[in-house]
PDB file of N, CA and C in Angstrom:
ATOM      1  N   UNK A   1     112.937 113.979 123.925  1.00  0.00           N
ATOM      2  CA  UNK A   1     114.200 113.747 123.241  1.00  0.00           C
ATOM      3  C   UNK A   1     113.961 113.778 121.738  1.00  0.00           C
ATOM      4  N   UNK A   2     114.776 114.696 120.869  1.00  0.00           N
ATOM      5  CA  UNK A   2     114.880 114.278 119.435  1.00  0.00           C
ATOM      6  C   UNK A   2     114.680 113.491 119.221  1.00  0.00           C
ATOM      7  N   UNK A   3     114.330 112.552 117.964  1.00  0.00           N
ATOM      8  CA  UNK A   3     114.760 111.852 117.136  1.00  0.00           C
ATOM      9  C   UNK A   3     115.829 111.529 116.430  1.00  0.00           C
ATOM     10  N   UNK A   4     116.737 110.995 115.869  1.00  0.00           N
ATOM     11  CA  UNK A   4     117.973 110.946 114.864  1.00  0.00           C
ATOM     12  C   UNK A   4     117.633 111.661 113.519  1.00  0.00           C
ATOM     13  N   UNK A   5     116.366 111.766 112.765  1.00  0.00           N
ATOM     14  CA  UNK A   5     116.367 112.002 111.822  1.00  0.00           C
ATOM     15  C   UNK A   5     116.500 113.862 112.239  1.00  0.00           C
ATOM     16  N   UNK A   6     115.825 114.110 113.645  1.00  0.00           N
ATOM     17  CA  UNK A   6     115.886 115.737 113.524  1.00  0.00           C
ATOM     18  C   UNK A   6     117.220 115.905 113.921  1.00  0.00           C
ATOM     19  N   UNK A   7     118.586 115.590 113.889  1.00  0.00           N
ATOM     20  CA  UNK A   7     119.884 116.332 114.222  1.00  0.00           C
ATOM     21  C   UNK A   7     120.438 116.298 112.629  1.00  0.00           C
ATOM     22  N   UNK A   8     119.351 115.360 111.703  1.00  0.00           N
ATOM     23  CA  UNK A   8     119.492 115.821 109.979  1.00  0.00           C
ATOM     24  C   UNK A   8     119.386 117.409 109.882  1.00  0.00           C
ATOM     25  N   UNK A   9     120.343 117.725 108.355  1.00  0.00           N
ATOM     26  CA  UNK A   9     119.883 118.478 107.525  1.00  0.00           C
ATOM     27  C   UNK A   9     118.945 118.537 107.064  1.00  0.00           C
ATOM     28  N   UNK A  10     117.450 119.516 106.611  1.00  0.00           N
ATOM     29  CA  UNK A  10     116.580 119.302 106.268  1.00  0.00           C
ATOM     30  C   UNK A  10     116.276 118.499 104.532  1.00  0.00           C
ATOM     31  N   UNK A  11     117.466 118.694 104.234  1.00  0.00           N
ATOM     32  CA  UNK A  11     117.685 117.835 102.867  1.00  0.00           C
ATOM     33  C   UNK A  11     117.695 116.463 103.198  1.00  0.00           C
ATOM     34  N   UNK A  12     118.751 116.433 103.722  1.00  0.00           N
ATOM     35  CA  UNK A  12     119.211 114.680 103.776  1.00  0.00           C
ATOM     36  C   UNK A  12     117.636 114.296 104.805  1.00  0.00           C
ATOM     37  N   UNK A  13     117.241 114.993 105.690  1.00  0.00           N
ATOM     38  CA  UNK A  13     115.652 114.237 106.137  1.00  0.00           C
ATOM     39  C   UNK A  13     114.622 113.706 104.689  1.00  0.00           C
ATOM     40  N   UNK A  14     114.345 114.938 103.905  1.00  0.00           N
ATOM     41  CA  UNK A  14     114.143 114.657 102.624  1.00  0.00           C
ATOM     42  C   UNK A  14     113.993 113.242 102.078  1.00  0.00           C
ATOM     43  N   UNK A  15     115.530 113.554 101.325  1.00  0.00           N
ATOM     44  CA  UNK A  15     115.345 112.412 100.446  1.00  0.00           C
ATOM     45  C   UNK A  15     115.539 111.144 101.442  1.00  0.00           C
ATOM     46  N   UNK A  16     116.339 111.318 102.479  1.00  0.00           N
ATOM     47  CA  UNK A  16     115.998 109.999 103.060  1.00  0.00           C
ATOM     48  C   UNK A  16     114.371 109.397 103.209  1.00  0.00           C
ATOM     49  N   UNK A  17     113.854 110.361 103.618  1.00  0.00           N
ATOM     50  CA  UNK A  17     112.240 110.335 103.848  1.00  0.00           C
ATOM     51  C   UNK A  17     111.481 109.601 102.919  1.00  0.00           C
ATOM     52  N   UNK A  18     111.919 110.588 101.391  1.00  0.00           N
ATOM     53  CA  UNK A  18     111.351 109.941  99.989  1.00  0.00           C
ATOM     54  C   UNK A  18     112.022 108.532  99.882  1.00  0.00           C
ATOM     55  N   UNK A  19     113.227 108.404 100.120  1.00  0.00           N
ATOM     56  CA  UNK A  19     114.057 107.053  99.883  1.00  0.00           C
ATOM     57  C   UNK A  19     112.926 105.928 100.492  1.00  0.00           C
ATOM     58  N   UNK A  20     113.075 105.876 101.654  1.00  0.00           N
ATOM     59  CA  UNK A  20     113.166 104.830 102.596  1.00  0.00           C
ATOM     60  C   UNK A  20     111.671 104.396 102.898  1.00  0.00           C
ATOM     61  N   UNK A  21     111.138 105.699 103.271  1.00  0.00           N
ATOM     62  CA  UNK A  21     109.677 105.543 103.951  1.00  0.00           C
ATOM     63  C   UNK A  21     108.599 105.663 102.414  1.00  0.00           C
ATOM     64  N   UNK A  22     109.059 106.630 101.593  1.00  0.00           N
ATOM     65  CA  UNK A  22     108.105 106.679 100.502  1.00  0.00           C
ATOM     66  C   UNK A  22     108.163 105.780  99.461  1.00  0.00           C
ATOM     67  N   UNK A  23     109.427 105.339  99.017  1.00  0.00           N
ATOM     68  CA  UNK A  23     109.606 104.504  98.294  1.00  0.00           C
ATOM     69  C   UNK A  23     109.912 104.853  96.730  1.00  0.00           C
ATOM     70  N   UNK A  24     110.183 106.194  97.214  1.00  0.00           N
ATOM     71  CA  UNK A  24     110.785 106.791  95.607  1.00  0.00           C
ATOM     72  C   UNK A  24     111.689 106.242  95.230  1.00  0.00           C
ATOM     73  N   UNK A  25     111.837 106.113  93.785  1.00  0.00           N
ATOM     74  CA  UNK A  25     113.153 105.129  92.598  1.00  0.00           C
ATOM     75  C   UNK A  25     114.024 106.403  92.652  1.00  0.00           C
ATOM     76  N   UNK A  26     115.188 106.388  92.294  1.00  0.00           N
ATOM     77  CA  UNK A  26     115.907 107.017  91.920  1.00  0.00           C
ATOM     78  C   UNK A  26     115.491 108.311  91.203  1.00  0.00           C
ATOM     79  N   UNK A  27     115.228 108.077  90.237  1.00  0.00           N
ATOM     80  CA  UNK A  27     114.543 108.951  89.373  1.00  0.00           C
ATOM     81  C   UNK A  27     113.386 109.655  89.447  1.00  0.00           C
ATOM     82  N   UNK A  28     112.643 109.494  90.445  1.00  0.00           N
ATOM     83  CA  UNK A  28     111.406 109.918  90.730  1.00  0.00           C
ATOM     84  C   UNK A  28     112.575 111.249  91.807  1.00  0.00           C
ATOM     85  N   UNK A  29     113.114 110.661  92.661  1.00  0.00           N
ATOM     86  CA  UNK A  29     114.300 111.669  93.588  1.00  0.00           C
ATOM     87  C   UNK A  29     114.553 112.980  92.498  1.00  0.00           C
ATOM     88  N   UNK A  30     115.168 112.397  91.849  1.00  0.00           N
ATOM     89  CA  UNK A  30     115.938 113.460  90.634  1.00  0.00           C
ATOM     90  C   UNK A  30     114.613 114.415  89.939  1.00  0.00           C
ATOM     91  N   UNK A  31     113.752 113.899  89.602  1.00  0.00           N
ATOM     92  CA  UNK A  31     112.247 114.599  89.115  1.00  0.00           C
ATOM     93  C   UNK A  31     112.684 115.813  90.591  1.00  0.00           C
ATOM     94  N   UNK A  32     111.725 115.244  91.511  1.00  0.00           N
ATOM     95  CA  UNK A  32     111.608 115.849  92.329  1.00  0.00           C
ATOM     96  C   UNK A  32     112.600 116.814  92.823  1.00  0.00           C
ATOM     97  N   UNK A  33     114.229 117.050  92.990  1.00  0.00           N
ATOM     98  CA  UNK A  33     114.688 117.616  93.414  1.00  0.00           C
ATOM     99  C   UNK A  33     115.727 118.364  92.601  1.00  0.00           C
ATOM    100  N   UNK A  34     114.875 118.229  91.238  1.00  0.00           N
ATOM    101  CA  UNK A  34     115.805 118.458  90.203  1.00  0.00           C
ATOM    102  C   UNK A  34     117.194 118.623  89.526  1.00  0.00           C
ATOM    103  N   UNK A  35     117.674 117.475  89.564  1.00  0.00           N
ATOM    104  CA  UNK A  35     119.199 117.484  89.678  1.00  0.00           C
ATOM    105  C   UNK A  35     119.079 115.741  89.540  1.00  0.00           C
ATOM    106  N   UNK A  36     120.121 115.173  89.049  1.00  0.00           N
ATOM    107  CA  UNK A  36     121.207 113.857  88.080  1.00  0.00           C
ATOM    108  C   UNK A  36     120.483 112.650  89.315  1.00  0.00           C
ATOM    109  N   UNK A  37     120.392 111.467  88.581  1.00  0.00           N
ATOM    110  CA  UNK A  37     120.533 110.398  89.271  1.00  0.00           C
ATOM    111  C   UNK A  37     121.877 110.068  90.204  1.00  0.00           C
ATOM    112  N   UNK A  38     122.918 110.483  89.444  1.00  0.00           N
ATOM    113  CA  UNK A  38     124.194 109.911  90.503  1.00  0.00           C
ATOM    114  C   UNK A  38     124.546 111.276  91.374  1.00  0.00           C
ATOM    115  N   UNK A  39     123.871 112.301  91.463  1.00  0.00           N
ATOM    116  CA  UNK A  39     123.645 113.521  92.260  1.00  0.00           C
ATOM    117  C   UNK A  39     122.919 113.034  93.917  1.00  0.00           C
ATOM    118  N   UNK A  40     121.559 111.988  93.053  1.00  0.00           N
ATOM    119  CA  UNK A  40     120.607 111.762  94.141  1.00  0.00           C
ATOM    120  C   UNK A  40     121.114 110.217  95.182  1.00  0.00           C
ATOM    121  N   UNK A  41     121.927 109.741  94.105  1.00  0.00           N
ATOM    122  CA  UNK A  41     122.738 108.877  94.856  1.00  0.00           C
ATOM    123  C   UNK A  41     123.899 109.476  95.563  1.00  0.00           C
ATOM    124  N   UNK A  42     124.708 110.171  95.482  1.00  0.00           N
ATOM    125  CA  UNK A  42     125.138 110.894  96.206  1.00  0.00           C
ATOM    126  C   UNK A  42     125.219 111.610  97.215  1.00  0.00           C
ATOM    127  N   UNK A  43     123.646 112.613  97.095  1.00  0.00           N
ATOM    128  CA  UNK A  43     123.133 112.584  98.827  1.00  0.00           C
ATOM    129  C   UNK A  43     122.554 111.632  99.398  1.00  0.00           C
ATOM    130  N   UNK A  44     122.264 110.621  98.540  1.00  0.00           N
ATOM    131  CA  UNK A  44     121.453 110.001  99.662  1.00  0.00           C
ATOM    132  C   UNK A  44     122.726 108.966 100.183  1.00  0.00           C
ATOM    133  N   UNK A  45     123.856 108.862 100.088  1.00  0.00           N
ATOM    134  CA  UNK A  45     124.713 108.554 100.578  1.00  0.00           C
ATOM    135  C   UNK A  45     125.136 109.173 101.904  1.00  0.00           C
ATOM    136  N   UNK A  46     125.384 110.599 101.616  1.00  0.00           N
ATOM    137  CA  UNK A  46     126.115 111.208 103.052  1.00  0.00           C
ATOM    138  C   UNK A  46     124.788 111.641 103.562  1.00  0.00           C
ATOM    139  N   UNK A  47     123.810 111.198 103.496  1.00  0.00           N
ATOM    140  CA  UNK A  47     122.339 110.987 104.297  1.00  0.00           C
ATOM    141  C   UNK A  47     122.435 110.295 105.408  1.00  0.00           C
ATOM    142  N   UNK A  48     122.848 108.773 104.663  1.00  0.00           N
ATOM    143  CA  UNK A  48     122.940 107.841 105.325  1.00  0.00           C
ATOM    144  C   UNK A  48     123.677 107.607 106.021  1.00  0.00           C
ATOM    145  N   UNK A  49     125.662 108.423 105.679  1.00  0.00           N
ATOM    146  CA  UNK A  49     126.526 108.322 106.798  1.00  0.00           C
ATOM    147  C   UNK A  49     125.643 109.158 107.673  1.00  0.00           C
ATOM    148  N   UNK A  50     125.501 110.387 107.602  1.00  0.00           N
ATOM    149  CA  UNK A  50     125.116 111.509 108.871  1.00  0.00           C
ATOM    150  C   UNK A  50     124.205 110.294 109.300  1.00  0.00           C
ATOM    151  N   UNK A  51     122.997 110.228 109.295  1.00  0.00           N
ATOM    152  CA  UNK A  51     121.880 109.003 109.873  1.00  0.00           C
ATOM    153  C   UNK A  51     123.166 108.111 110.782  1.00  0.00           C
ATOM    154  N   UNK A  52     123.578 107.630 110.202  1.00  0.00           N
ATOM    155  CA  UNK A  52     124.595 106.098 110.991  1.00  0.00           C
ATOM    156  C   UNK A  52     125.643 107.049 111.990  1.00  0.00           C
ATOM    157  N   UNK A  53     125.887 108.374 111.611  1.00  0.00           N
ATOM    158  CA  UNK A  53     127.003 109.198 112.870  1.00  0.00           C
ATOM    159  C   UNK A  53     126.192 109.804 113.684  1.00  0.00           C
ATOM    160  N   UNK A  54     125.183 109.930 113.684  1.00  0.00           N
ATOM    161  CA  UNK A  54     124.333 110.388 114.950  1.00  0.00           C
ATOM    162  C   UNK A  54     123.842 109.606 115.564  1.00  0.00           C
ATOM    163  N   UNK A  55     123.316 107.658 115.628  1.00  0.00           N
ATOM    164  CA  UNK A  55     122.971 107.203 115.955  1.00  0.00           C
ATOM    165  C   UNK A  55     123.983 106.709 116.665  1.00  0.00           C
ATOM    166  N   UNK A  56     125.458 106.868 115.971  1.00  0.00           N
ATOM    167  CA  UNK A  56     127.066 106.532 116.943  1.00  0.00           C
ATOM    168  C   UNK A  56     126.996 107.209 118.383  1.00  0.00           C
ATOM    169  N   UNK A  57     126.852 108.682 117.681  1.00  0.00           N
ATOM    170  CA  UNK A  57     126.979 109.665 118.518  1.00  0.00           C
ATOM    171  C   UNK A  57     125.596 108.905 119.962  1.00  0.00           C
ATOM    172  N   UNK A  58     124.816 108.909 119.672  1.00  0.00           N
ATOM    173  CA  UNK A  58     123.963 108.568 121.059  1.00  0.00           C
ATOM    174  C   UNK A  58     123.698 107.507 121.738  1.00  0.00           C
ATOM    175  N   UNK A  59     123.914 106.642 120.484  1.00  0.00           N
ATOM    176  CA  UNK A  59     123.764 104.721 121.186  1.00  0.00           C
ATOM    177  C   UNK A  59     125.153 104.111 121.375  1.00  0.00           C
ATOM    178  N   UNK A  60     126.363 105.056 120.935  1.00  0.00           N
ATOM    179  CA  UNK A  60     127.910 104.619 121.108  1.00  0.00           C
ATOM    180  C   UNK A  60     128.477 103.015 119.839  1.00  0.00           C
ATOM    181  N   UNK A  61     127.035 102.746 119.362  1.00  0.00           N
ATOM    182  CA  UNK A  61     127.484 101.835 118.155  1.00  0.00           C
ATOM    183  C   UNK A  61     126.828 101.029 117.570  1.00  0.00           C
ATOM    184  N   UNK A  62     127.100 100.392 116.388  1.00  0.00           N
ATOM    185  CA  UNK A  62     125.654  99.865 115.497  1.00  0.00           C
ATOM    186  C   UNK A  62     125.429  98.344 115.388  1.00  0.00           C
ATOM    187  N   UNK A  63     124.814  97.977 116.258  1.00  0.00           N
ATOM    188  CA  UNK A  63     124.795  96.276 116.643  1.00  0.00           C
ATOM    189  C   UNK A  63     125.082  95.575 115.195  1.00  0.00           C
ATOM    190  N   UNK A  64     125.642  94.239 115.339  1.00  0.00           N
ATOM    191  CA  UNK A  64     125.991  93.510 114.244  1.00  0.00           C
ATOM    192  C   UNK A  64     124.414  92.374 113.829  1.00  0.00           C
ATOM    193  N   UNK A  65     124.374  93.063 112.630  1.00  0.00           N
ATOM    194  CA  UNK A  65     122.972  92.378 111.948  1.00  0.00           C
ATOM    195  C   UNK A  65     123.049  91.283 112.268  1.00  0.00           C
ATOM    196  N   UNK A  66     123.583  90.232 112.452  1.00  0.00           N
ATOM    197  CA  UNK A  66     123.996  88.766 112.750  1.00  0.00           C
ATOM    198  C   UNK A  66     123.243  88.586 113.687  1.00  0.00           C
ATOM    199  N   UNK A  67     124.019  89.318 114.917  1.00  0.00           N
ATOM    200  CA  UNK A  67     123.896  88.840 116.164  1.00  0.00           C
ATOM    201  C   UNK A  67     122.352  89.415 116.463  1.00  0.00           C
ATOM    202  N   UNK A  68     121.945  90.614 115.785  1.00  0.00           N
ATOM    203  CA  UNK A  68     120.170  90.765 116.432  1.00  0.00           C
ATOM    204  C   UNK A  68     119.350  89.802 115.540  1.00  0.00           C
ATOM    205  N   UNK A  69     119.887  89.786 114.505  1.00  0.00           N
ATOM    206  CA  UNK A  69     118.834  88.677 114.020  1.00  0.00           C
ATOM    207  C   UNK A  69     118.743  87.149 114.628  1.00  0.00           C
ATOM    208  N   UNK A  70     120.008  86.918 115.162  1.00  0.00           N
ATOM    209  CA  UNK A  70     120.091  85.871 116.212  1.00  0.00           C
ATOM    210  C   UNK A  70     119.784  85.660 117.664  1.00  0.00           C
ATOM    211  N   UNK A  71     119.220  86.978 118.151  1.00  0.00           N
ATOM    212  CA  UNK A  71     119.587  87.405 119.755  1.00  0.00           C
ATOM    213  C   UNK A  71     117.587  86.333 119.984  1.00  0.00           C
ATOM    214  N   UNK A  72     117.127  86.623 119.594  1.00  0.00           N
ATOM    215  CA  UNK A  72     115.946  85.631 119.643  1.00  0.00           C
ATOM    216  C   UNK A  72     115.668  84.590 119.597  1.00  0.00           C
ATOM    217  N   UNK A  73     116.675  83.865 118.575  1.00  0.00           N
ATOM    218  CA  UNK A  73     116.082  82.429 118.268  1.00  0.00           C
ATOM    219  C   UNK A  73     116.799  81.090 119.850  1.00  0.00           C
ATOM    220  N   UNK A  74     117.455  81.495 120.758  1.00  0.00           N
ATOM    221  CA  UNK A  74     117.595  80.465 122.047  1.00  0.00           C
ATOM    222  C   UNK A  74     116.735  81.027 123.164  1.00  0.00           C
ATOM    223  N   UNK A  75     115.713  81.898 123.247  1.00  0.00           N
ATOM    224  CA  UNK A  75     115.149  82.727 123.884  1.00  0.00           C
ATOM    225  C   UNK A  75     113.927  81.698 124.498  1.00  0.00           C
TER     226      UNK A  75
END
């Protein structure tokens, strides 16, 4: 089975990639992909919707942070 990140664009895998896992600043994004800080905020926005609509698309919905951070502690 895929992954979520492979039903990405190879862009938005990208900078999400650099975002999240590498730990690039903003500006290090923009170096790299040459183009505006509020450019790189920008994709990495509809990165993150696509990321959150494909994970809709297969798990049907996105648990409430609350409740998993809570689903442990009466366990």
């Amino acid at each position: 089975m895929a992954g979520l990140l492979d039903v990405l664009e190879p862009e938005q895998r990208l900078i999400l990639s650099l975002r999240e896992l590498e730990s690039y600043s903003y500006e290090e994004l923009a170096e790299v992909l040459k183009c505006g800080v509020n450019t790189v905020k920008s994709r990495l926005s509809r990165a993150r919707e696509a990321l959150k609509e494909a994970y809709i698309r297969r798990y049907g919905n996105i648990p409430d942070t609350e409740i998993v951070q809570n689903s442990g502690e009466n366990t």
